[in-house]
Protein backbone atom coordinates (compact mmCIF):
# COMPACT_ATOMS: atom_id res chain seq x y z
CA UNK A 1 81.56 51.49 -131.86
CA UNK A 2 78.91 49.73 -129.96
CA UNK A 3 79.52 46.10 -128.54
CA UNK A 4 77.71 43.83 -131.12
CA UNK A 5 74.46 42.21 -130.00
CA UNK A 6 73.75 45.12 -127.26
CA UNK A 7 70.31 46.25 -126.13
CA UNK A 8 69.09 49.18 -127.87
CA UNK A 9 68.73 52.14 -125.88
CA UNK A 10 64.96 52.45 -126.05
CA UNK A 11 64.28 48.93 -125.12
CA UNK A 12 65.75 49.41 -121.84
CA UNK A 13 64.90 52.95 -121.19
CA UNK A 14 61.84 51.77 -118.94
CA UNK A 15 63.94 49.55 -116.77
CA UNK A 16 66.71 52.35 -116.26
CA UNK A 17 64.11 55.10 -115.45
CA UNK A 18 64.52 57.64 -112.65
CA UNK A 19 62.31 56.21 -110.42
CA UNK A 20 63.98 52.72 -110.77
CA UNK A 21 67.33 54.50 -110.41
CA UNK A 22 66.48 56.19 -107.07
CA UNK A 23 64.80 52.77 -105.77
CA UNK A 24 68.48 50.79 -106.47
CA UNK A 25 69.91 53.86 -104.30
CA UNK A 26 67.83 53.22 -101.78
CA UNK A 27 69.19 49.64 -101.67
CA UNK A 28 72.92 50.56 -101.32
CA UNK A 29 74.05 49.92 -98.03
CA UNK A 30 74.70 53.29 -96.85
CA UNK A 31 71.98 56.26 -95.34
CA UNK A 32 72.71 58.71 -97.78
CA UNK A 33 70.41 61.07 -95.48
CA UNK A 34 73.07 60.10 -92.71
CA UNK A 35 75.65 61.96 -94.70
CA UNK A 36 73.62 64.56 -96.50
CA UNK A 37 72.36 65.36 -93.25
CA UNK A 38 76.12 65.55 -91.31
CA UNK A 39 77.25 68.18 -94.11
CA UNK A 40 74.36 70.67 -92.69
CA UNK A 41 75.09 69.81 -88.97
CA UNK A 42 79.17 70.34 -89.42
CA UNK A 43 78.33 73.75 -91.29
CA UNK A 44 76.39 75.30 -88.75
CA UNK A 45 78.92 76.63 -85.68
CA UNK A 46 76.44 76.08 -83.53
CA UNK A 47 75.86 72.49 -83.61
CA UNK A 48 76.59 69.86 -80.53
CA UNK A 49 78.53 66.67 -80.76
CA UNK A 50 75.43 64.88 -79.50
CA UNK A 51 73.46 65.98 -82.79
CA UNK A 52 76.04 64.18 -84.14
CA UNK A 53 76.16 61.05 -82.04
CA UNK A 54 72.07 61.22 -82.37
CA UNK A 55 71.88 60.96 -85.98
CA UNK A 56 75.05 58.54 -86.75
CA UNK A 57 72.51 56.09 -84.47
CA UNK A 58 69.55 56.08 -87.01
CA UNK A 59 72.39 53.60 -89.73
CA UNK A 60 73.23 51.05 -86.90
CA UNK A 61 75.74 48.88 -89.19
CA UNK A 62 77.36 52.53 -90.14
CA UNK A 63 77.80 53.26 -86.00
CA UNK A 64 79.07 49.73 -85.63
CA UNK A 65 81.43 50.42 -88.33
CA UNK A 66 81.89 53.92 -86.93
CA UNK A 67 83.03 52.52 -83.34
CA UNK A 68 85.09 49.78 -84.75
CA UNK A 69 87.28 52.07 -86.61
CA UNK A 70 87.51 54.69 -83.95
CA UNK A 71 89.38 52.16 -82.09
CA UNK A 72 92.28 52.24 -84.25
CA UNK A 73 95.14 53.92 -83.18
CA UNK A 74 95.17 56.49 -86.02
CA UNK A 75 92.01 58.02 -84.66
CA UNK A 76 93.38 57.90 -81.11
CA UNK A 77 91.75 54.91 -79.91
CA UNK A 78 93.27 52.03 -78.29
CA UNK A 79 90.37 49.29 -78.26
CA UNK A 80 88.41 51.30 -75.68
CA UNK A 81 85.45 52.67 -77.07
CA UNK A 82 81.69 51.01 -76.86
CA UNK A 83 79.72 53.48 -78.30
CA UNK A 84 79.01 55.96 -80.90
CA UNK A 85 78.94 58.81 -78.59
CA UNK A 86 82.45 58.35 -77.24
CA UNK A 87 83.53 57.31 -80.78
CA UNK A 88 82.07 61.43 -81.77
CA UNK A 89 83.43 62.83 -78.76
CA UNK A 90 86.92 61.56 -79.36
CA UNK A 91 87.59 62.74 -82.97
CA UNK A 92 85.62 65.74 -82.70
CA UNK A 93 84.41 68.27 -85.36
CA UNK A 94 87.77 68.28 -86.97
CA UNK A 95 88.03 64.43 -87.54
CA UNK A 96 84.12 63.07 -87.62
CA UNK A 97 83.94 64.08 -91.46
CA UNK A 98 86.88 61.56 -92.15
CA UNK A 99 85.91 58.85 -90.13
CA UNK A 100 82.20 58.74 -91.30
CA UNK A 101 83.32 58.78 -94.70
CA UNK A 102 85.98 55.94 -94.38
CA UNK A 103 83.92 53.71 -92.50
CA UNK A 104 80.63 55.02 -95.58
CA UNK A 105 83.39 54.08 -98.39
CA UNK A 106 84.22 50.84 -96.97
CA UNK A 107 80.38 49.52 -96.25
CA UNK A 108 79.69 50.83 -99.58
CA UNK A 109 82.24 48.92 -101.19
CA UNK A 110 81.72 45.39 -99.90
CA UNK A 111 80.68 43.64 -103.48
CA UNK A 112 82.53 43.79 -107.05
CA UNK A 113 80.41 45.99 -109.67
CA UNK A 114 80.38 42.90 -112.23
CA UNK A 115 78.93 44.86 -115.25
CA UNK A 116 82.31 47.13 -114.68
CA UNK A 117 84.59 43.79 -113.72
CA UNK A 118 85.62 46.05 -110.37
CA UNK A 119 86.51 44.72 -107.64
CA UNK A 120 85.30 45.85 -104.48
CA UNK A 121 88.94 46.93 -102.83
CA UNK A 122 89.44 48.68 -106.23
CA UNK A 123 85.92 51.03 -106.05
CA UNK A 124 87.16 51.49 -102.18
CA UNK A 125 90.43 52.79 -102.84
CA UNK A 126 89.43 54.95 -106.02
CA UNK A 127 86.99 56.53 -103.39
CA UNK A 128 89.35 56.85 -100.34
CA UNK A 129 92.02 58.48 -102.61
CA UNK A 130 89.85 60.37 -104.35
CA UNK A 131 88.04 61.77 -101.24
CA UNK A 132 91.58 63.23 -100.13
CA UNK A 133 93.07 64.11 -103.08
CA UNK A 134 90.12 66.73 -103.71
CA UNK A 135 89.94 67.93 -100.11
CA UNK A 136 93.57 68.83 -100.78
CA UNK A 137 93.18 70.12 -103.54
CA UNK A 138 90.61 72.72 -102.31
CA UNK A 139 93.03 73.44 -99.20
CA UNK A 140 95.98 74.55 -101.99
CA UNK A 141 92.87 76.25 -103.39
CA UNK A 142 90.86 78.41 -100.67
CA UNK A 143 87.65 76.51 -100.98
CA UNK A 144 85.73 74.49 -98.76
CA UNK A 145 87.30 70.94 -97.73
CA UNK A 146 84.71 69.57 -96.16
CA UNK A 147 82.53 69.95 -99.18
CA UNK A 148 85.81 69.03 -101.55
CA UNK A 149 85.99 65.45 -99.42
CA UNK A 150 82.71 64.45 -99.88
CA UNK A 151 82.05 65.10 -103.66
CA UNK A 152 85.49 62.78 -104.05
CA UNK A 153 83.87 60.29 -101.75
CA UNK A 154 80.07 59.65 -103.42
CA UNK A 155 81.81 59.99 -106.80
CA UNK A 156 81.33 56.64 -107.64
CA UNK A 157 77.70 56.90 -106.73
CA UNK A 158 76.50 56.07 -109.99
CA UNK A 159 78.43 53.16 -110.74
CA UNK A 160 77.46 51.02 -108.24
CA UNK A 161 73.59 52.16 -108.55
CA UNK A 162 73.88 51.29 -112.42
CA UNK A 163 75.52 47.87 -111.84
CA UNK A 164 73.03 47.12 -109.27
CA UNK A 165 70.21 48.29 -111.81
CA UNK A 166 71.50 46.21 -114.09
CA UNK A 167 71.76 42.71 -112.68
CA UNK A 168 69.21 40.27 -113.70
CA UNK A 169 68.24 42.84 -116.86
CA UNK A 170 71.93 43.13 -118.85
CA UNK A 171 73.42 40.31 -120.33
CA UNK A 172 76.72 39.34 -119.14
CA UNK A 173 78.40 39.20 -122.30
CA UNK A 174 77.78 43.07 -122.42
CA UNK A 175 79.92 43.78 -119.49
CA UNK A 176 82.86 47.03 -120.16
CA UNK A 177 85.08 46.29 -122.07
CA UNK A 178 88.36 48.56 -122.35
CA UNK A 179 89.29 47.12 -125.56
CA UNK A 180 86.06 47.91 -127.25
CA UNK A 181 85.00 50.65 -125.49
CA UNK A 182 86.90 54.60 -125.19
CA UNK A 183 85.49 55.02 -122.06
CA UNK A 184 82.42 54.19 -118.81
CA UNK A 185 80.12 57.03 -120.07
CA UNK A 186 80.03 55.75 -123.80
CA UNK A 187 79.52 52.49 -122.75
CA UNK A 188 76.87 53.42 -120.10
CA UNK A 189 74.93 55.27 -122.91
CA UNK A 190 74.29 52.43 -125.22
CA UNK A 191 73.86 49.79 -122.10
CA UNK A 192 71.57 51.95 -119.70
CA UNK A 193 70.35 54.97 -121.63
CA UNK A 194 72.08 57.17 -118.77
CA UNK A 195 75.60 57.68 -117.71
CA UNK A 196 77.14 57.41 -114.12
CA UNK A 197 77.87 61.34 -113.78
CA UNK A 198 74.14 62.07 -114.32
CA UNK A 199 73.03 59.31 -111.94
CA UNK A 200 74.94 60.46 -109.53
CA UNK A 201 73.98 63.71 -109.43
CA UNK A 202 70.33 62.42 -109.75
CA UNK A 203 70.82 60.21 -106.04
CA UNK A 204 72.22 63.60 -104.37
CA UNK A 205 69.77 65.99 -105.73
CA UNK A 206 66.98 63.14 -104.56
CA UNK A 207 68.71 62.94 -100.93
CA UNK A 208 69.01 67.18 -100.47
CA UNK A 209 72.76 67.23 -100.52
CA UNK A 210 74.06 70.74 -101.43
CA UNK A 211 73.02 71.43 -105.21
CA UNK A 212 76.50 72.17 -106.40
CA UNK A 213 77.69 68.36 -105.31
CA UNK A 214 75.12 67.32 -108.34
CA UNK A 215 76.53 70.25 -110.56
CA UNK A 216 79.96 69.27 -109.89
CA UNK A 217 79.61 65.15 -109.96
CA UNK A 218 78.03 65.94 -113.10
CA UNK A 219 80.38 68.14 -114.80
CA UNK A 220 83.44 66.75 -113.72
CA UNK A 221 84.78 64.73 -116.59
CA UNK A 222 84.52 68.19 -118.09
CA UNK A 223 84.18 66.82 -121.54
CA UNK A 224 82.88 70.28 -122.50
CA UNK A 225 84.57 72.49 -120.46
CA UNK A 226 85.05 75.72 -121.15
CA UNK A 227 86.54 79.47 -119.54
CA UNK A 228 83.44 78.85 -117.36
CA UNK A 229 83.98 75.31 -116.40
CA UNK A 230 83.13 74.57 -112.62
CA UNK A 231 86.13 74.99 -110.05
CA UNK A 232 84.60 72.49 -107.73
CA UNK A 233 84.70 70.05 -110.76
CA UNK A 234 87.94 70.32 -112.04
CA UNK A 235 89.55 70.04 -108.78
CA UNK A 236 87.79 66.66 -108.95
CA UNK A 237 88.86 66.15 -112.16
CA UNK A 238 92.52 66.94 -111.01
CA UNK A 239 91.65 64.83 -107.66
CA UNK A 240 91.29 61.50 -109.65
CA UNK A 241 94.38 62.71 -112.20
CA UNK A 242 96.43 62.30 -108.27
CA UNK A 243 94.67 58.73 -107.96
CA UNK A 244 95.74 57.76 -111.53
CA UNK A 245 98.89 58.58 -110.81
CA UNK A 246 99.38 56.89 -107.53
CA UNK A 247 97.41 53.96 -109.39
CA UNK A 248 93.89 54.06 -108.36
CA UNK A 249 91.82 55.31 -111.21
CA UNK A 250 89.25 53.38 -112.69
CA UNK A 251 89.81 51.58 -116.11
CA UNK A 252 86.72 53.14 -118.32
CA UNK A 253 87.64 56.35 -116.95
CA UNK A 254 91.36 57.41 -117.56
CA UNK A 255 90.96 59.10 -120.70
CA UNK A 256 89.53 61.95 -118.66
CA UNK A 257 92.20 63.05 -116.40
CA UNK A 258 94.95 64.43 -118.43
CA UNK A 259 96.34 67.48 -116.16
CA UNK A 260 97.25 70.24 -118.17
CA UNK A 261 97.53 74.16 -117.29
CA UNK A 262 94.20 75.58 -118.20
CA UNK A 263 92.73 73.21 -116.25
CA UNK A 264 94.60 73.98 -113.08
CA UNK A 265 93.52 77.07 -113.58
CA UNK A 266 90.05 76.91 -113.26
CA UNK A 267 90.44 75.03 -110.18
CA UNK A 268 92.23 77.95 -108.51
CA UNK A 269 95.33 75.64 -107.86
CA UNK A 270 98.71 75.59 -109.27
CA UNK A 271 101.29 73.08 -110.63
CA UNK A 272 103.35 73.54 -107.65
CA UNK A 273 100.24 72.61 -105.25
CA UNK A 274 100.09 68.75 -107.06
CA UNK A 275 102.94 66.99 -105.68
CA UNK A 276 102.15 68.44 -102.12
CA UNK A 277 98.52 67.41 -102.69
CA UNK A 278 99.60 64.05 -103.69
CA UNK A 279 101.69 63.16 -100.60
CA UNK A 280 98.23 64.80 -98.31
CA UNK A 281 96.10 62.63 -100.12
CA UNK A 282 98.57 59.49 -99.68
CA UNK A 283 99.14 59.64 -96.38
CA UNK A 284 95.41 60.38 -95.79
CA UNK A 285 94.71 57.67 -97.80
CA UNK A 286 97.11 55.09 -95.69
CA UNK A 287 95.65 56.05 -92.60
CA UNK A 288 92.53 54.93 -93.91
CA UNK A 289 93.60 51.61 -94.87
CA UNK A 290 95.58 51.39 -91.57
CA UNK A 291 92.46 52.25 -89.64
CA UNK A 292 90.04 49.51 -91.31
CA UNK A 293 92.58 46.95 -91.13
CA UNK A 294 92.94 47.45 -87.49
């Protein structure tokens, strides 16, 4: 049941509009091309670490951020590196995916999403944790990692551009609440118009990332799935059932992850793959933490 007192849809529909969605992305404090644009570069064999190095350079606080945690011993470093070039050349093609996206999840998650009450360590650790859990998942599975890892990472995309887009316009009283609503997306519908799966898809269609990142980030709550559900999708639905396990799902958003056998099996993975998944994604995920407190 709606929260009593809250907006009706159509009298906020112009202030949650596409175009005012994609101008709050643009605020977030993150190149999205920077990313989008890394995917292409690490799929072509061809490619030179100094493409790399040349287009971390165009987010300056991301390179900063990029240098600084390069210097921690789990990449290798040991307080040595100046530069984004020796910070590429270091990790390599193997490694640069994982430290661009830790050092993207933690500049990205520097402020609490008040309309969600999240705090900011909590959106960085559901994105971490979710990040690895689905590029394990996709090892146990045969598919692409690289792609798996990111759609985990910008899942939360659309949270953080909705909370944004809503500051100054929703009243505060209307803020989630667990106890009155069953989950994000039905609250998002009566608050904004729009829920944070299609946003998020909207932002990466908008900044050219792969169209099945969009297809999946939308789908992947798979409240209608079906024998043809998307395997990229339920291995991220999977992904975050690891992160509420090990503790770091989101509140509005647990009544989505229930494991269960058909949906293993339209992500290609088995029962037996989980628990090895899990440890992957919790070492991964420690690493991370280690690095960005170093």
């Amino acid at each position: 049941m709606p929260i009593a007192g809250a907006m009706p849809v159509a009298s906020v529909s112009s202030l949650f509009s596409r175009e005012k969605l994609l101008q709050v992305a643009r605020s977030l404090p993150a190149d999205l091309h920077v990313l989008s644009k890394l995917g292409e570069i690490l799929q072509d064999v061809n490619s030179e670490l100094d493409e790399i190095a040349a287009l971390l350079r165009r987010d300056v606080a991301l390179a900063a951020r990029i240098v600084r945690i390069s210097n921690s011993p789990v990449f290798g470093g040991a307080g040595q590196i100046a530069s984004i070039e020796e910070a590429v050349n270091r990790v390599g093609f193997s490694e640069i995916l994982k430290l661009v996206g830790t050092a993207t999840a933690a500049r990205m998650s520097e402020r609490n999403l008040e309309h969600y009450t999240l705090s900011a360590q909590t959106l960085r650790d559901n994105m971490l944790y979710g990040a690895f859990a689905s590029e394990a998942l996709a090892r146990a599975a045969g598919a692409d990692t690289r792609t798996a890892y990111t759609t985990g990472l910008l899942r939360p995309l659309g949270l953080m551009v909705l909370d944004r887009a809503g500051r100054g316009q929703v009243n505060g009283m209307l803020r989630f609440d667990a106890a009155r609503w069953p989950s994000y997306s039905a609250w998002e519908g009566s608050i904004f118009g729009v829920d944070n799966c299609e946003v998020t898809g909207l932002i990466l269609d908008e900044w050219r990332f792969p169209r099945e990142l969009g297809a999946a980030l939308r789908a992947h709550y798979l409240s209608r799935a079906g024998d043809d559900a998307d395997p990229l999708a339920c291995r991220l639905n999977l992904a975050n059932g690891l992160a509420e396990r090990a503790g770091h799902a989101l509140p509005g958003e647990t009544a989505w992850w229930t494991i269960h056998a058909e949906k293993l099996r339209q992500a290609g993975v088995g029962v037996d793959d989980l628990i090895p998944a899990a440890e992957a994604a919790e070492a991964a995920f420690q690493a991370a933490l280690a690095a960005l407190a170093a």
